[in-house]
C-alpha atoms as a PDB file:
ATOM      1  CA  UNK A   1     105.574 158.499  17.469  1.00  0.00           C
ATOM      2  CA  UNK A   2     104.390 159.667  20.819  1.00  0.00           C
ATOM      3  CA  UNK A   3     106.747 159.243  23.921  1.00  0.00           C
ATOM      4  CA  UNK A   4     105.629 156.889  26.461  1.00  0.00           C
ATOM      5  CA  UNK A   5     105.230 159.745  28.977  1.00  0.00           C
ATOM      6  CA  UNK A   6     102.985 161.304  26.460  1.00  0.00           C
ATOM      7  CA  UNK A   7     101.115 158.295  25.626  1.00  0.00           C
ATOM      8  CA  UNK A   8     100.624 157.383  29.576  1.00  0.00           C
ATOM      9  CA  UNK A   9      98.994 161.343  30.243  1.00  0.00           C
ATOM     10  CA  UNK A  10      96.785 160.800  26.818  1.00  0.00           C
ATOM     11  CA  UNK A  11      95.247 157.365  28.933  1.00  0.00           C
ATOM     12  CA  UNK A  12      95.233 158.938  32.115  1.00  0.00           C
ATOM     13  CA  UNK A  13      93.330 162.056  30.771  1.00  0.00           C
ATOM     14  CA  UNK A  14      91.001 159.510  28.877  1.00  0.00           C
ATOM     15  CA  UNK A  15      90.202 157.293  31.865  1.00  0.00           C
ATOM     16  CA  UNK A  16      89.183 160.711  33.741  1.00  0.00           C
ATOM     17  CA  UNK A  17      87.171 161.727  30.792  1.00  0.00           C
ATOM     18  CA  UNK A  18      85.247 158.778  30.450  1.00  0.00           C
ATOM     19  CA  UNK A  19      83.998 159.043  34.106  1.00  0.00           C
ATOM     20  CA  UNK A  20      81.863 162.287  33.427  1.00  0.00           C
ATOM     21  CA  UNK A  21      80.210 160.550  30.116  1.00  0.00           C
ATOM     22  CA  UNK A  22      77.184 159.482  32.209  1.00  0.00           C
ATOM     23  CA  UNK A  23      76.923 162.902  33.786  1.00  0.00           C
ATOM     24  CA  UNK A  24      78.083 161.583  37.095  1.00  0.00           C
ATOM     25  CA  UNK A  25      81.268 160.648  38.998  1.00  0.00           C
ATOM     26  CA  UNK A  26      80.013 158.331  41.300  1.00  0.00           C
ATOM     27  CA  UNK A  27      82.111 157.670  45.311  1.00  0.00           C
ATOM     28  CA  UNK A  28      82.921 154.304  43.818  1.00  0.00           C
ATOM     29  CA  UNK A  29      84.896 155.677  40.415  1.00  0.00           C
ATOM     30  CA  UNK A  30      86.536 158.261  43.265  1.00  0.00           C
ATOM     31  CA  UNK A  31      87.775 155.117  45.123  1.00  0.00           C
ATOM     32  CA  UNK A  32      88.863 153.306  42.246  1.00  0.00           C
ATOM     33  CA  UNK A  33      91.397 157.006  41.303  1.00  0.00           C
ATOM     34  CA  UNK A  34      92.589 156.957  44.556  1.00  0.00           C
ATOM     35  CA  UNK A  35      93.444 153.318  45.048  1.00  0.00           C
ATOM     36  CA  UNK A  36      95.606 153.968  41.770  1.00  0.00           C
ATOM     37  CA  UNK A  37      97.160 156.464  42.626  1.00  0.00           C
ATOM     38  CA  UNK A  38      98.337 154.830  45.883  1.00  0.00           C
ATOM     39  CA  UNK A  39      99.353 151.525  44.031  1.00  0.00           C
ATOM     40  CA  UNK A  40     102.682 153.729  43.210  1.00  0.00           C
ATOM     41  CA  UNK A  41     102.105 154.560  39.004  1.00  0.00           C
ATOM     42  CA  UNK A  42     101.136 157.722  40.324  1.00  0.00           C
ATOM     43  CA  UNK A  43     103.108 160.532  39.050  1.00  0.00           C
ATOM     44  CA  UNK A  44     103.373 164.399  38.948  1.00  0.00           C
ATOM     45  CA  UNK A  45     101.933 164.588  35.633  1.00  0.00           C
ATOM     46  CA  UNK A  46      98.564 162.222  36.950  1.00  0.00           C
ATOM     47  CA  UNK A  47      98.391 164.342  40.237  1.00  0.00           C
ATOM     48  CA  UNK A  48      98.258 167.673  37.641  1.00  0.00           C
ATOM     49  CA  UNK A  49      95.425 166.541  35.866  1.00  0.00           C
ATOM     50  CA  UNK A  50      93.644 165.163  38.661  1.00  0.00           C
ATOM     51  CA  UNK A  51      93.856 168.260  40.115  1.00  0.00           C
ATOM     52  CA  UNK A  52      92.147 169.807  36.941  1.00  0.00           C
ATOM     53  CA  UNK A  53      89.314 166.964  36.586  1.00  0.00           C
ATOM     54  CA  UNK A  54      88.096 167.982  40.501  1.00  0.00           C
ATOM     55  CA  UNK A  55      88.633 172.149  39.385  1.00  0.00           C
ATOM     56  CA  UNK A  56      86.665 171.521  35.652  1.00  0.00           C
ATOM     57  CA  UNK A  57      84.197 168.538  36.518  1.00  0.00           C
ATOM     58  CA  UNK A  58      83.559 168.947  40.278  1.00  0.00           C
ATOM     59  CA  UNK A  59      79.769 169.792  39.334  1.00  0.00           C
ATOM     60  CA  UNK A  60      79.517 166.313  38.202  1.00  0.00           C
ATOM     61  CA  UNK A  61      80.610 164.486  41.309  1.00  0.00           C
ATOM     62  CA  UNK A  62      78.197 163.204  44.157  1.00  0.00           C
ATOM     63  CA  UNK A  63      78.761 165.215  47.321  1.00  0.00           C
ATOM     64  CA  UNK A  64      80.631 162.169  48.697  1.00  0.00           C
ATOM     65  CA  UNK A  65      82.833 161.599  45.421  1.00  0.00           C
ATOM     66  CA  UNK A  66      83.761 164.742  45.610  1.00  0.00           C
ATOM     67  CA  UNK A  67      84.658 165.400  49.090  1.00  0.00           C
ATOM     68  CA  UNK A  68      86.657 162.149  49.308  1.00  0.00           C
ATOM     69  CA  UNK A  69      89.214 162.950  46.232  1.00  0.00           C
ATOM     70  CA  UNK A  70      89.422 167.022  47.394  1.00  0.00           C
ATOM     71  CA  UNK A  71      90.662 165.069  50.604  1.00  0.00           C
ATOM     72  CA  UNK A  72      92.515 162.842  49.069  1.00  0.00           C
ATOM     73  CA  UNK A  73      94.030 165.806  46.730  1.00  0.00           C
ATOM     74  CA  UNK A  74      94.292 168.238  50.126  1.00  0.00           C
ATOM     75  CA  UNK A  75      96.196 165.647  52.185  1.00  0.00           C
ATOM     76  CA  UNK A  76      97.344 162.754  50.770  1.00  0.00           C
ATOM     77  CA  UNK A  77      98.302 162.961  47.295  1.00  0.00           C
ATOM     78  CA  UNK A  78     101.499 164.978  47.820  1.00  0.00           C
ATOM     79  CA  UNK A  79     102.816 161.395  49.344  1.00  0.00           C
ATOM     80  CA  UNK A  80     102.010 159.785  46.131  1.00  0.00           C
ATOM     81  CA  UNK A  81     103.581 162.327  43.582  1.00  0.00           C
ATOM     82  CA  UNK A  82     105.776 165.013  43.616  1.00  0.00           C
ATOM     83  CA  UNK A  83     103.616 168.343  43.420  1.00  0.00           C
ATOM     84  CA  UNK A  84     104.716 171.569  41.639  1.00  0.00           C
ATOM     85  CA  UNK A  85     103.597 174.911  43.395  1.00  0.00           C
ATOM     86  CA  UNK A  86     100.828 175.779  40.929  1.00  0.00           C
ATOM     87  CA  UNK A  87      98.838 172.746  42.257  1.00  0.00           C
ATOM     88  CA  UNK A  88      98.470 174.986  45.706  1.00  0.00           C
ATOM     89  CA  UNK A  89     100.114 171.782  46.993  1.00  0.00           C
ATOM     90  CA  UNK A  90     103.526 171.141  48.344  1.00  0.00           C
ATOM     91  CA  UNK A  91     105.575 167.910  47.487  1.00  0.00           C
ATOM     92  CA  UNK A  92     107.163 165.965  49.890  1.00  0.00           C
ATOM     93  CA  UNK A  93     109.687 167.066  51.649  1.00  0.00           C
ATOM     94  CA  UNK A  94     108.618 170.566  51.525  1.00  0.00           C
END
């Protein structure tokens, strides 16, 4: 049986997934990441794979979609999570 950390990555990475079925990652799916992330389930874990959606599916996003969550992942996301070093952001605190 799967530990609940495990099972809540295996959503997360599903949710992100299912945004790049159409092709597209529209400004509106972007808004609807980053107003989760800021509702305070975001984690370290969540801020690692968002990290690797924008890196791997950043061809799929509109120009807007995209620059809004590599701002929000520049500036604001190392408020919401803890960030380890290989993210190329530092955590809080730092």
């Amino acid at each position: 049986m799967p530990s609940k950390l495990m099972a809540e990555c295996n959503r997360y990475k599903a949710q992100l997934k299912s945004l790049v079925r159409d092709g597209n990652v529209s400004k509106a799916e972007v808004n609807a990441l980053v107003k989760e992330a800021r509702s305070g389930e975001f984690s370290e874990v969540k801020a690692h794979y968002l990290v690797g959606f924008l890196a791997h599916y950043g061809d799929k996003f509109d120009p807007a979609a995209k620059k809004a969550l590599a701002a929000f992942v520049k500036t604001d996301m190392k408020a919401y999570a803890k960030i380890a070093a290989e993210t190329g952001v530092e955590g809080p605190g730092a």
